[in-house]
PDB file of N, CA and C in Angstrom:
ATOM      1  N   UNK A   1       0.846  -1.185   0.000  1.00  0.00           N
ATOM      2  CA  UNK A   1       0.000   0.000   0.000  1.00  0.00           C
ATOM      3  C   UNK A   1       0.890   1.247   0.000  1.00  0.00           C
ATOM      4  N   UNK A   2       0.915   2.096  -0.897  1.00  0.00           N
ATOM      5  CA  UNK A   2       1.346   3.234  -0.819  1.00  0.00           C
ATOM      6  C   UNK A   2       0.611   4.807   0.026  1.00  0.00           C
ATOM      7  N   UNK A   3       2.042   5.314   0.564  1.00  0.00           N
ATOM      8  CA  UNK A   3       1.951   6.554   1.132  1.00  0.00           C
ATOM      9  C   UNK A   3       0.419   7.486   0.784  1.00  0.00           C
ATOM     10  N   UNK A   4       0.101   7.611  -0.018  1.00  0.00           N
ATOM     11  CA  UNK A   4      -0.446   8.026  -0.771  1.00  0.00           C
ATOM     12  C   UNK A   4      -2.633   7.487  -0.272  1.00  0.00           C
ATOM     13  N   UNK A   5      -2.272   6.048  -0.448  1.00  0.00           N
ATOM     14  CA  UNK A   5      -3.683   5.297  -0.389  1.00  0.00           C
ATOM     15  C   UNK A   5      -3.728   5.004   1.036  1.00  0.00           C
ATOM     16  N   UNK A   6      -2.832   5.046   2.195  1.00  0.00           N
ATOM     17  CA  UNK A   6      -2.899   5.332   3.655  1.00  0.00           C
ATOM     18  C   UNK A   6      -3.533   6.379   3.879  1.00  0.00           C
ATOM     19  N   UNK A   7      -3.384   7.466   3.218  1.00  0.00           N
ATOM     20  CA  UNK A   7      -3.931   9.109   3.729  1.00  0.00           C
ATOM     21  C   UNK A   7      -4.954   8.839   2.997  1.00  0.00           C
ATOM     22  N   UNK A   8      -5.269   8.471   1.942  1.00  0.00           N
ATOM     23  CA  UNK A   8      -6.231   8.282   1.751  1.00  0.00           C
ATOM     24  C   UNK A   8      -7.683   7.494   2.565  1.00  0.00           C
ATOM     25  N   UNK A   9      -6.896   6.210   2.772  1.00  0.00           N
ATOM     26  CA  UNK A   9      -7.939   5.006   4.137  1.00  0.00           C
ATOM     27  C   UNK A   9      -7.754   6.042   5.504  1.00  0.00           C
ATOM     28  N   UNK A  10      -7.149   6.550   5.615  1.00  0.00           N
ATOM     29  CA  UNK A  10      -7.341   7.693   6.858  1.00  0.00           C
ATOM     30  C   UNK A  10      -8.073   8.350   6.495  1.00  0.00           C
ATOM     31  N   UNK A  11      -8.450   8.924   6.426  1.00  0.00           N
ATOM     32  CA  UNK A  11      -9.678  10.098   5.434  1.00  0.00           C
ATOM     33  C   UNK A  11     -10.670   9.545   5.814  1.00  0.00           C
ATOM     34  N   UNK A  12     -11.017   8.705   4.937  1.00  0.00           N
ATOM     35  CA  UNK A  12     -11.974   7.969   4.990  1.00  0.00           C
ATOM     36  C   UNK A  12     -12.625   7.752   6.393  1.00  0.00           C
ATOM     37  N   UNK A  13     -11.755   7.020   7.214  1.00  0.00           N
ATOM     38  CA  UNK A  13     -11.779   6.551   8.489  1.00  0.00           C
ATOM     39  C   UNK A  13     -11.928   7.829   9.474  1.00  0.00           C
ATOM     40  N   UNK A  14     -11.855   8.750   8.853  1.00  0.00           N
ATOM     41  CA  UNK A  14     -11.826  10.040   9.746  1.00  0.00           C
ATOM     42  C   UNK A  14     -13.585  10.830   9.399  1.00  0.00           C
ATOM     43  N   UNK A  15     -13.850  10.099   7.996  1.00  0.00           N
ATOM     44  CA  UNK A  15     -14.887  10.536   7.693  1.00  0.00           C
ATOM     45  C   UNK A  15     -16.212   9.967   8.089  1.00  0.00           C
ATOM     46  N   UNK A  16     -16.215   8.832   8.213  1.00  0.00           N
ATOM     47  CA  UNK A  16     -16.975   7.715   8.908  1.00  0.00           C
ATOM     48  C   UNK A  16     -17.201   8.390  10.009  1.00  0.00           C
ATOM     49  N   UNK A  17     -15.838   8.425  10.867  1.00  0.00           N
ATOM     50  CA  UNK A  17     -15.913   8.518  12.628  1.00  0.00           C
ATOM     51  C   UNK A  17     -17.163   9.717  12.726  1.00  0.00           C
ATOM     52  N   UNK A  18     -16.765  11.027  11.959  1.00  0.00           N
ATOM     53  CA  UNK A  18     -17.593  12.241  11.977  1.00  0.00           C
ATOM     54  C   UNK A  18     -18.613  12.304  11.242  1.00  0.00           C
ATOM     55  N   UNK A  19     -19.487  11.131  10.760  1.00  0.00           N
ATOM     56  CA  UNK A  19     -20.866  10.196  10.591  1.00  0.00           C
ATOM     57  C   UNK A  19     -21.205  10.377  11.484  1.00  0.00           C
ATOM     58  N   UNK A  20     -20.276   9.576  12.146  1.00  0.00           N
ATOM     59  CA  UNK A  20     -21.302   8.403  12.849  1.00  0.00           C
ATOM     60  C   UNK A  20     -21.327   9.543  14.685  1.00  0.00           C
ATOM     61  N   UNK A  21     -20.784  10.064  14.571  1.00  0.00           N
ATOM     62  CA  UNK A  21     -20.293  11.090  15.685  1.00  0.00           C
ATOM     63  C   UNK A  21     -21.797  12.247  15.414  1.00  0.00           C
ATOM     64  N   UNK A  22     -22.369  12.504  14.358  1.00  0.00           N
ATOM     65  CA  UNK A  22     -23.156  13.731  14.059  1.00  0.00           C
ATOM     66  C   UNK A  22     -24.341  12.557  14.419  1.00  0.00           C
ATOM     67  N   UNK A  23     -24.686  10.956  14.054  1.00  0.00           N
ATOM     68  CA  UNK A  23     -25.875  10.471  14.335  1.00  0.00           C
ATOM     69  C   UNK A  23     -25.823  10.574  15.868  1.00  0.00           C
ATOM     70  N   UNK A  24     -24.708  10.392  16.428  1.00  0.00           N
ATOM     71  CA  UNK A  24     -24.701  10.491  18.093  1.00  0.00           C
ATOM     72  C   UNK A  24     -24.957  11.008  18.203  1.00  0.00           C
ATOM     73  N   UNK A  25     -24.401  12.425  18.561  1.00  0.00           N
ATOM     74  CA  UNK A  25     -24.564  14.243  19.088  1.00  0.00           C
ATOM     75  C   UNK A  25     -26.563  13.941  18.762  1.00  0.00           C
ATOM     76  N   UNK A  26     -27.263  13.614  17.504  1.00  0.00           N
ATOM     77  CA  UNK A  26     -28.609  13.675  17.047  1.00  0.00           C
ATOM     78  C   UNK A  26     -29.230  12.909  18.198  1.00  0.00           C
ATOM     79  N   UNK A  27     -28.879  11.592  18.771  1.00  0.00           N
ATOM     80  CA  UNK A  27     -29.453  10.514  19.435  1.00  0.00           C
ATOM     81  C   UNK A  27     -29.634  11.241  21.041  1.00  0.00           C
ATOM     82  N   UNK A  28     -28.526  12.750  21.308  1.00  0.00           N
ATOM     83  CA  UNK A  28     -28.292  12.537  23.001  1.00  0.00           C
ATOM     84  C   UNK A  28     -29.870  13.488  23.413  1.00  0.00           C
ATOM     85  N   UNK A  29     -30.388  13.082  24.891  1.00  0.00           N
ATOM     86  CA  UNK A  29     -31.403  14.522  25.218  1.00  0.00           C
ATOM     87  C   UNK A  29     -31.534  15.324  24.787  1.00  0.00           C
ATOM     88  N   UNK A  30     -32.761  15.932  25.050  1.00  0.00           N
ATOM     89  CA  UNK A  30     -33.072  17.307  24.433  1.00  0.00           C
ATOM     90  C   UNK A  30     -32.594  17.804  25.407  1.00  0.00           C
ATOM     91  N   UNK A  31     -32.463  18.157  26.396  1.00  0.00           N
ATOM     92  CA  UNK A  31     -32.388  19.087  27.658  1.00  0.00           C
ATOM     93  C   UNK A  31     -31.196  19.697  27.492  1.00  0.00           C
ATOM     94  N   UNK A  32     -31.145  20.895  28.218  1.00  0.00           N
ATOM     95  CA  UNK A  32     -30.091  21.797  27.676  1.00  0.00           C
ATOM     96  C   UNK A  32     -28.802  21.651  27.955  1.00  0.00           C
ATOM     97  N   UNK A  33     -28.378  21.082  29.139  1.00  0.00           N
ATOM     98  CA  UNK A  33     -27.057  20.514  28.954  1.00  0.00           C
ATOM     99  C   UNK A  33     -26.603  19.828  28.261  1.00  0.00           C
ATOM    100  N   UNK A  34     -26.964  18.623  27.828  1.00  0.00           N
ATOM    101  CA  UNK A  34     -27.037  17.582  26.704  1.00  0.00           C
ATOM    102  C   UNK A  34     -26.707  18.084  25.187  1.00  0.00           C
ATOM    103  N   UNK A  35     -27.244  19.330  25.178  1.00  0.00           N
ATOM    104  CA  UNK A  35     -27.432  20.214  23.900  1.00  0.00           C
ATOM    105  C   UNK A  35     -26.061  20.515  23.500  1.00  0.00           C
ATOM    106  N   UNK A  36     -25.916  21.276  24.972  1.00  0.00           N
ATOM    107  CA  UNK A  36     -24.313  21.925  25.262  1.00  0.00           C
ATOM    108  C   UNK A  36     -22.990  20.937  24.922  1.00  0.00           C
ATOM    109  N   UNK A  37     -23.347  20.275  25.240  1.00  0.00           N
ATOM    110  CA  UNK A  37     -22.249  19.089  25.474  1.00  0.00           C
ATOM    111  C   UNK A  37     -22.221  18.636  23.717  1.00  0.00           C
ATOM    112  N   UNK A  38     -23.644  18.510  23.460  1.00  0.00           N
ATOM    113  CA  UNK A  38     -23.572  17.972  21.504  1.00  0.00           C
ATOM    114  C   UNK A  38     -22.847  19.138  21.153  1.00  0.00           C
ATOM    115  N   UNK A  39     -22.883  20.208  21.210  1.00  0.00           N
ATOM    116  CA  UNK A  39     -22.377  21.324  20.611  1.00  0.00           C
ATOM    117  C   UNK A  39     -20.438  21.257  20.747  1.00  0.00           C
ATOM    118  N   UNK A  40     -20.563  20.800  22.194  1.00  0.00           N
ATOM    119  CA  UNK A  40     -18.973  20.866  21.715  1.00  0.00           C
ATOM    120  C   UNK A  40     -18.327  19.982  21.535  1.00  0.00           C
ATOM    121  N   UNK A  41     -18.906  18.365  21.497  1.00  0.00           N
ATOM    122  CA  UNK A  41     -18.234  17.185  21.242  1.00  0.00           C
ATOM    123  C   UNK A  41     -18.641  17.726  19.287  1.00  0.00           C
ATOM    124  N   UNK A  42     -19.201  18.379  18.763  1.00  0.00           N
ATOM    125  CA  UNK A  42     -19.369  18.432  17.435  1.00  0.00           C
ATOM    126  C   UNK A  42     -18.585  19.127  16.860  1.00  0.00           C
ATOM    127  N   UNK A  43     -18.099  20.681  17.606  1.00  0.00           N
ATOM    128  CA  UNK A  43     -17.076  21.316  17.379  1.00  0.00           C
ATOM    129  C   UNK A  43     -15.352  20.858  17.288  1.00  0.00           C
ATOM    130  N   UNK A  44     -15.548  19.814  18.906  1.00  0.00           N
ATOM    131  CA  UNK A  44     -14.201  19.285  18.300  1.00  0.00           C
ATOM    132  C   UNK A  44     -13.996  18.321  17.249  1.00  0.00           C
ATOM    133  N   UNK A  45     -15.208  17.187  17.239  1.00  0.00           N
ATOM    134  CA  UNK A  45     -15.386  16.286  16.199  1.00  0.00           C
ATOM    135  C   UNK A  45     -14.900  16.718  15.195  1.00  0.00           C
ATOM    136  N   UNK A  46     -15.543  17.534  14.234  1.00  0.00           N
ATOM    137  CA  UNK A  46     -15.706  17.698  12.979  1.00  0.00           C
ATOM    138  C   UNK A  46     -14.432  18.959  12.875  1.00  0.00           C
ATOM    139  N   UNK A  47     -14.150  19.409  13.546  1.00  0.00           N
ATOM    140  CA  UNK A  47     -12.496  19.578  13.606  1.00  0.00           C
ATOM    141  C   UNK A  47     -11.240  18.758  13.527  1.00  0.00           C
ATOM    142  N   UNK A  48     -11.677  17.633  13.977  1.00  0.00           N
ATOM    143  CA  UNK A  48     -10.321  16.884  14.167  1.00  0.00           C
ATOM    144  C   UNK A  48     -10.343  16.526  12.094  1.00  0.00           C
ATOM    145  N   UNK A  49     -11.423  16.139  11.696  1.00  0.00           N
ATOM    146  CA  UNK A  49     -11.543  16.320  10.304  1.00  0.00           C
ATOM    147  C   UNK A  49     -10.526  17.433   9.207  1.00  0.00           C
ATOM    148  N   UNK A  50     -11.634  18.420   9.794  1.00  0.00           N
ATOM    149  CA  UNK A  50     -11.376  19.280   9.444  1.00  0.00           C
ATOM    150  C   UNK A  50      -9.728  20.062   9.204  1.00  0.00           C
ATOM    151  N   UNK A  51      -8.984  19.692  10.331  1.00  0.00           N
ATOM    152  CA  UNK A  51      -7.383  20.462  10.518  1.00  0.00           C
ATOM    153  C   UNK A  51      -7.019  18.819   9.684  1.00  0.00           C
ATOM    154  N   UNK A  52      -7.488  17.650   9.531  1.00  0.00           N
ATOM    155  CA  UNK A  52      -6.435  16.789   9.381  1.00  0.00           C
ATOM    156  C   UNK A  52      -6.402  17.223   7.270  1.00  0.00           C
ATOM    157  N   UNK A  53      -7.511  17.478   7.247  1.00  0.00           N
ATOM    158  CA  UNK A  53      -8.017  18.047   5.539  1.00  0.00           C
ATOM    159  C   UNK A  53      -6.683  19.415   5.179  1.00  0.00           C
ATOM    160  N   UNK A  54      -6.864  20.023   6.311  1.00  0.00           N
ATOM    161  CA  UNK A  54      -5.770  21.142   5.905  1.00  0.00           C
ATOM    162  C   UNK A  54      -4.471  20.858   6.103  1.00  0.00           C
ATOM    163  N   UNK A  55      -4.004  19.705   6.842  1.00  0.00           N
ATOM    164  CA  UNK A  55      -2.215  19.675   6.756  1.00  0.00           C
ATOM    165  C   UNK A  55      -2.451  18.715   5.754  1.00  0.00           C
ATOM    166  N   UNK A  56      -3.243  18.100   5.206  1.00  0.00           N
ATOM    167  CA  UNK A  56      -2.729  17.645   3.771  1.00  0.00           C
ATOM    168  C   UNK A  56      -2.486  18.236   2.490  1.00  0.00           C
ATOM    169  N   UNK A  57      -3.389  19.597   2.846  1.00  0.00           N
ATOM    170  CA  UNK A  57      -3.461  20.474   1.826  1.00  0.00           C
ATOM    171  C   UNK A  57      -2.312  21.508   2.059  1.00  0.00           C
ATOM    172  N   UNK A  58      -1.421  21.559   3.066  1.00  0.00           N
ATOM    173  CA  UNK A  58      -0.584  22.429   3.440  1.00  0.00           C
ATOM    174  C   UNK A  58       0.937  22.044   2.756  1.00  0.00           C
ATOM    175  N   UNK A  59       1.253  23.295   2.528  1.00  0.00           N
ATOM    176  CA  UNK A  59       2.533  23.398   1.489  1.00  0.00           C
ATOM    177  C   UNK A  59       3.965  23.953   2.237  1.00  0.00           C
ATOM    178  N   UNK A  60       3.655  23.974   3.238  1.00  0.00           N
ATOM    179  CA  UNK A  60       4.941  24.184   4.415  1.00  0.00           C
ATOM    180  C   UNK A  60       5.321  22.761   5.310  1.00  0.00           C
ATOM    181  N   UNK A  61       6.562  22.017   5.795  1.00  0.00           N
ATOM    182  CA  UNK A  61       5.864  21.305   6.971  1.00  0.00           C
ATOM    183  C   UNK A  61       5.684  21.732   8.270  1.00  0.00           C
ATOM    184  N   UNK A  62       5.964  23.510   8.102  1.00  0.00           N
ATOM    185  CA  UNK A  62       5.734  23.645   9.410  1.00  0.00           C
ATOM    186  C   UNK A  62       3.588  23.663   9.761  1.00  0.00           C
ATOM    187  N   UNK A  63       3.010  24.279   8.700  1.00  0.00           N
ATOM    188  CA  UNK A  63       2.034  24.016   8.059  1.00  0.00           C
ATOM    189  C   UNK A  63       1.523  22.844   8.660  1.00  0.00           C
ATOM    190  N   UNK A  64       2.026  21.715   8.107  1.00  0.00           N
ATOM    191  CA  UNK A  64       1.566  20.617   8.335  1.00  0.00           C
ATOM    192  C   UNK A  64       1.842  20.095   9.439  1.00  0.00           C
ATOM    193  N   UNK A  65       2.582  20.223  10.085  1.00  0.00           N
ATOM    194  CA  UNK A  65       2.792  19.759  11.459  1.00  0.00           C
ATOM    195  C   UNK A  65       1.834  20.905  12.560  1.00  0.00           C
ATOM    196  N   UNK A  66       1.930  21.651  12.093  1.00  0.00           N
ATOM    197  CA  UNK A  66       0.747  23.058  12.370  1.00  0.00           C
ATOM    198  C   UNK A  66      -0.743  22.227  12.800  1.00  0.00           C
ATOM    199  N   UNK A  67      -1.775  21.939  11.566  1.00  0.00           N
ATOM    200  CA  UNK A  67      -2.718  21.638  11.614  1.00  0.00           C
ATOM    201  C   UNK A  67      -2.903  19.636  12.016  1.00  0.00           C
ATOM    202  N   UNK A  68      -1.833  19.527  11.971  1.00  0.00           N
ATOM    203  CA  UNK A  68      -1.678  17.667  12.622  1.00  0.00           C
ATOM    204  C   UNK A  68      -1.776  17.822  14.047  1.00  0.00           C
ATOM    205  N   UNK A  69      -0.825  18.502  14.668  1.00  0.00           N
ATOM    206  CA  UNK A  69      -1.194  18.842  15.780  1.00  0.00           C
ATOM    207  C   UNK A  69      -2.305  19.548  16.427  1.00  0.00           C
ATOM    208  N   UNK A  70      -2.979  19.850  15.293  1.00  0.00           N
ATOM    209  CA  UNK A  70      -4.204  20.769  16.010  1.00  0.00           C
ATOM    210  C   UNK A  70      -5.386  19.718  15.954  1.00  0.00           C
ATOM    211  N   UNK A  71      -5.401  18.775  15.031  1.00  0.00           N
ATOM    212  CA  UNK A  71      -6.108  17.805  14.651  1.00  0.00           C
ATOM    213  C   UNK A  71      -6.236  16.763  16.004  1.00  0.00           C
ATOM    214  N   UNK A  72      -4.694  16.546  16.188  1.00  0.00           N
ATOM    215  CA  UNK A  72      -4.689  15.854  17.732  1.00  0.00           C
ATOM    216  C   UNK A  72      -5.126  16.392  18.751  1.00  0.00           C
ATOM    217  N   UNK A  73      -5.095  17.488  18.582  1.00  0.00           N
ATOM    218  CA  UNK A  73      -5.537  18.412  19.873  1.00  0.00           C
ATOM    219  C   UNK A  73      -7.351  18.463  20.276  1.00  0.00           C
ATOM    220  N   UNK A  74      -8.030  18.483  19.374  1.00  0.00           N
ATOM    221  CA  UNK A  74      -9.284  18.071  19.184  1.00  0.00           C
ATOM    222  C   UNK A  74      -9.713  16.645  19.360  1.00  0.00           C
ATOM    223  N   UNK A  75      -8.698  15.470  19.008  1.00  0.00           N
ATOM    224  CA  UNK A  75      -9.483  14.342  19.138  1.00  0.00           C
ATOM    225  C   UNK A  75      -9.141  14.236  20.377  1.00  0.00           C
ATOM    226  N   UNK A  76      -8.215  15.032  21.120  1.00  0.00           N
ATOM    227  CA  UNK A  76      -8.492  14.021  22.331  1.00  0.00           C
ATOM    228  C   UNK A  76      -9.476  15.161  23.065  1.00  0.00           C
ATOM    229  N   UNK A  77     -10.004  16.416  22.576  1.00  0.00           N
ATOM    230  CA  UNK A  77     -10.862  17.508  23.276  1.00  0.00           C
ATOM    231  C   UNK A  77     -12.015  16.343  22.924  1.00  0.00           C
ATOM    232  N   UNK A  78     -12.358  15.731  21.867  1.00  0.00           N
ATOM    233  CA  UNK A  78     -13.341  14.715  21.597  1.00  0.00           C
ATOM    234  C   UNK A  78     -13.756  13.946  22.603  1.00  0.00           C
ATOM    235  N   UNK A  79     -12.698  13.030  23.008  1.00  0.00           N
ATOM    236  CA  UNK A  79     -12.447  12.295  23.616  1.00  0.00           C
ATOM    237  C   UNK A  79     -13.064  12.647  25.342  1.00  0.00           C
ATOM    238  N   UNK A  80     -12.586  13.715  25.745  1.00  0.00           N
ATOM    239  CA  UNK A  80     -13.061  14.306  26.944  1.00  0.00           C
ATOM    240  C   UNK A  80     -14.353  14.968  26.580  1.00  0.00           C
ATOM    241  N   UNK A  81     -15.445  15.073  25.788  1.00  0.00           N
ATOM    242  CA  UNK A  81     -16.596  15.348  25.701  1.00  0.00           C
ATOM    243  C   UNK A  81     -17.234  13.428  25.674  1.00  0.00           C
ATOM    244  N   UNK A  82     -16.580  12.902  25.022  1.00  0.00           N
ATOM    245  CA  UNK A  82     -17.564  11.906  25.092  1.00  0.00           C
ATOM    246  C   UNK A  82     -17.442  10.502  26.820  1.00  0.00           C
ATOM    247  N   UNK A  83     -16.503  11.130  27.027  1.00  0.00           N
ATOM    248  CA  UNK A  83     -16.312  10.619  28.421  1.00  0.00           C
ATOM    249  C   UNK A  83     -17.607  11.416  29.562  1.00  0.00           C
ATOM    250  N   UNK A  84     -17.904  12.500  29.657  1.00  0.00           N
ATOM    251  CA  UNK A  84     -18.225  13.186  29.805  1.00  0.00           C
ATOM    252  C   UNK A  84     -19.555  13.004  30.012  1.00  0.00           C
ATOM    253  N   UNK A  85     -19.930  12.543  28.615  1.00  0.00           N
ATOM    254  CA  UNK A  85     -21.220  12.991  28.036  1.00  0.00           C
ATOM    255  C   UNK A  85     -21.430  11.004  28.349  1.00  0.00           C
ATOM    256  N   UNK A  86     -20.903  10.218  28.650  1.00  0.00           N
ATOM    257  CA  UNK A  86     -20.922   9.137  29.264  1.00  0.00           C
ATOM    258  C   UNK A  86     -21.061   8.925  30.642  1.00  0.00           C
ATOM    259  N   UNK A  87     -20.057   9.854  31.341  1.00  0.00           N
ATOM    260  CA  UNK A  87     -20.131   9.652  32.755  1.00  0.00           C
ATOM    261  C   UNK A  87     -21.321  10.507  33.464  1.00  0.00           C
ATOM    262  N   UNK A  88     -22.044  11.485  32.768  1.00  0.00           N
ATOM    263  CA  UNK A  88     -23.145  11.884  33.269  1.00  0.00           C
ATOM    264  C   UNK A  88     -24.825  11.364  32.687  1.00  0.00           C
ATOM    265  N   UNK A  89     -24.194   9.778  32.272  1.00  0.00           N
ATOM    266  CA  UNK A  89     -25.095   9.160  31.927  1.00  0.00           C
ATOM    267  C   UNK A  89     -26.391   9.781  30.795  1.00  0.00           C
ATOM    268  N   UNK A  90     -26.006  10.453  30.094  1.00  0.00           N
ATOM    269  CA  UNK A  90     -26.633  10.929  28.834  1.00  0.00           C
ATOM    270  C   UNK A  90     -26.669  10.351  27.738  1.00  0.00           C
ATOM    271  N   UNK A  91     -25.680   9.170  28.027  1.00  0.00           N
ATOM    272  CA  UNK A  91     -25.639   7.838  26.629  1.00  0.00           C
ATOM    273  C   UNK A  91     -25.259   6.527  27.311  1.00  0.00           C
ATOM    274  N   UNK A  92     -25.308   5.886  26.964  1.00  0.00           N
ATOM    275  CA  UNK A  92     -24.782   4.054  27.411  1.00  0.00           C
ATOM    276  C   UNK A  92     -23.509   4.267  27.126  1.00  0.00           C
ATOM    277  N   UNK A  93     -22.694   3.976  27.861  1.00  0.00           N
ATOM    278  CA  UNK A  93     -21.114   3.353  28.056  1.00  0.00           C
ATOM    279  C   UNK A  93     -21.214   2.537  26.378  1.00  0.00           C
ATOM    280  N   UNK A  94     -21.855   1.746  26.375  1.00  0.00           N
ATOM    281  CA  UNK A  94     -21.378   0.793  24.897  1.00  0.00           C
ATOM    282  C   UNK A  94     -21.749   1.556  23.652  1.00  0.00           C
ATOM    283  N   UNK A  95     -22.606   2.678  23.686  1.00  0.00           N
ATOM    284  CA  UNK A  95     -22.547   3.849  22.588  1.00  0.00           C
ATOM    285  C   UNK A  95     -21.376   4.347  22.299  1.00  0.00           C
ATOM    286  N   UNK A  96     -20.902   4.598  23.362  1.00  0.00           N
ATOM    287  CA  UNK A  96     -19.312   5.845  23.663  1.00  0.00           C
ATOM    288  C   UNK A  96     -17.998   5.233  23.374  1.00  0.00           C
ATOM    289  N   UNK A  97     -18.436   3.818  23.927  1.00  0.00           N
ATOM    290  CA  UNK A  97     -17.208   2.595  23.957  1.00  0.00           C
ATOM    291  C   UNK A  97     -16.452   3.122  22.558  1.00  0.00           C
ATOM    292  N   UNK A  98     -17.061   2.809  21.621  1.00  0.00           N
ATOM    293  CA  UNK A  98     -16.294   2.407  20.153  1.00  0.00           C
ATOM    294  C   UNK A  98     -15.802   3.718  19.674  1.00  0.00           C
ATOM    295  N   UNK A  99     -16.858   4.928  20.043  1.00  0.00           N
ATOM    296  CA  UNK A  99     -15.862   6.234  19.635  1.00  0.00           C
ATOM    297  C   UNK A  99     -14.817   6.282  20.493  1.00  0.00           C
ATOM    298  N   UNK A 100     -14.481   6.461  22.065  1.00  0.00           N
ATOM    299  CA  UNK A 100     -13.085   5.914  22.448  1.00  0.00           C
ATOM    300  C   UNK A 100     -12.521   5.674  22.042  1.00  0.00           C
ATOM    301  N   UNK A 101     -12.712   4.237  21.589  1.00  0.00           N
ATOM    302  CA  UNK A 101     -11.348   3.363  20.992  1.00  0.00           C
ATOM    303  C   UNK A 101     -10.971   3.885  19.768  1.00  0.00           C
ATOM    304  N   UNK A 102     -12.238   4.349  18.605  1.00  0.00           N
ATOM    305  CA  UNK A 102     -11.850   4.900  17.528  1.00  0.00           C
ATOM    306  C   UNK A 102     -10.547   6.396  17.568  1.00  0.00           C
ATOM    307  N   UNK A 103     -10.882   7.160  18.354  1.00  0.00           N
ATOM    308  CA  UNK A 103     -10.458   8.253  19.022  1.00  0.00           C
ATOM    309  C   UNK A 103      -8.819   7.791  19.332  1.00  0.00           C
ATOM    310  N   UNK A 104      -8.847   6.757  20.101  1.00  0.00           N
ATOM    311  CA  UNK A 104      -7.750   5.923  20.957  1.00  0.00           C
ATOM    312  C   UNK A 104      -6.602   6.114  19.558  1.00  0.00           C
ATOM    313  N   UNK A 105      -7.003   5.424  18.410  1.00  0.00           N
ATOM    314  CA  UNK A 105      -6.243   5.124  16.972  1.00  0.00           C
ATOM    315  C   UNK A 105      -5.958   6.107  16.869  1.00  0.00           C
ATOM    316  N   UNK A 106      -6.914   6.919  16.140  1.00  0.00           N
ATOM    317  CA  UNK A 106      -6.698   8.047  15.610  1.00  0.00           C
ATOM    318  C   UNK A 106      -5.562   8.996  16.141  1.00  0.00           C
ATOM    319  N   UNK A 107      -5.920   9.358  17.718  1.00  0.00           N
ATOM    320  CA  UNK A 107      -4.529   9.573  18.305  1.00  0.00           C
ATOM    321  C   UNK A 107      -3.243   9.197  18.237  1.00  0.00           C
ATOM    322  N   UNK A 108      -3.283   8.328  18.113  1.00  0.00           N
ATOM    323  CA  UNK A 108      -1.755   7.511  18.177  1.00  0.00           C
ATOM    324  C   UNK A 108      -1.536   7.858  16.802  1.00  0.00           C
ATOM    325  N   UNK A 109      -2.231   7.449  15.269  1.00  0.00           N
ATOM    326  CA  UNK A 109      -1.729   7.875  14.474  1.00  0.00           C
ATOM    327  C   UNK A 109      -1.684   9.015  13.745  1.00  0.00           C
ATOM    328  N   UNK A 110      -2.266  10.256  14.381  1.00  0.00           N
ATOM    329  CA  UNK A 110      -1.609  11.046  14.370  1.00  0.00           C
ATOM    330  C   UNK A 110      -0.192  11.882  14.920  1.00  0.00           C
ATOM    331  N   UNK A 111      -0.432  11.355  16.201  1.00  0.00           N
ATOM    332  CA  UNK A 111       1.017  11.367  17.477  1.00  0.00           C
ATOM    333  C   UNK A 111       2.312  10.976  16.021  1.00  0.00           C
ATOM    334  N   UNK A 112       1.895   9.893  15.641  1.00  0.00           N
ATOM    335  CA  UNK A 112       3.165   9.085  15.189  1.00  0.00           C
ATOM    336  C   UNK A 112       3.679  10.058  13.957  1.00  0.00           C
ATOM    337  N   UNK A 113       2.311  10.664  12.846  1.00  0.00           N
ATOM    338  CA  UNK A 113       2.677  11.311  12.387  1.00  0.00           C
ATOM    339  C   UNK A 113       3.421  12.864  12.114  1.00  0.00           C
ATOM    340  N   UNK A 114       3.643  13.036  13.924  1.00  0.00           N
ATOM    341  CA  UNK A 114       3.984  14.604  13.979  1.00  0.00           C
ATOM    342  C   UNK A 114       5.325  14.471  14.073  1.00  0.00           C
ATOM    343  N   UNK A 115       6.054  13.138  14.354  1.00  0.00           N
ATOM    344  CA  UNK A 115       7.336  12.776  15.020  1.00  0.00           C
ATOM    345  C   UNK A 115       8.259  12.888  13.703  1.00  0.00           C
TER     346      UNK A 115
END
């Protein structure tokens, strides 16, 4: 597999996660904390996307190490919304489970890629 079709299956895999992350945020309470909490597990969500879209598109590596790191910086802000939004029992533990772990990856391979 080339350099190339990795960033590519990352993408992808980044695109899924922030699917399936927008049917969540849709699934939690109406009540207004709940709201709050969708609002910013969505902000970082679809950020961690979002910055990983721009250091590919970035033509510096400081650039790119720029928005990789900012990308990481969000999944794990992710990460602490959906813990969160778990431990105050607003979703089932086995809803949250798999974004974790998804989150868990994603981290690491971005980590690996800033090195």
């Amino acid at each position: 597999m080339t350099k190339e079709t990795n960033k590519g299956e990352f993408r992808k895999r980044l695109y899924f996660l922030t699917l399936k992350l927008i049917e969540f945020i849709d699934s939690l309470p109406k009540d207004n904390v709940s709201q709050r909490m969708g609002d910013e597990l969505f902000n970082s969500g679809t950020s961690v996307i979002s910055n990983y879209i721009e250091a590919t598109a970035s033509t510096t590596k400081k650039d790119l190490n720029s928005y990789t790191i900012a990308s990481l910086k969000y999944a794990n802000e992710c990460k602490l919304w959906l813990a969160l939004v778990r431990d105050s029992k607003r979703a089932k533990p086995e809803k949250v489970k798999w974004f974790l772990d998804e989150l868990d990856v994603i981290s690491k391979l971005l980590a690996s890629s800033i090195k």
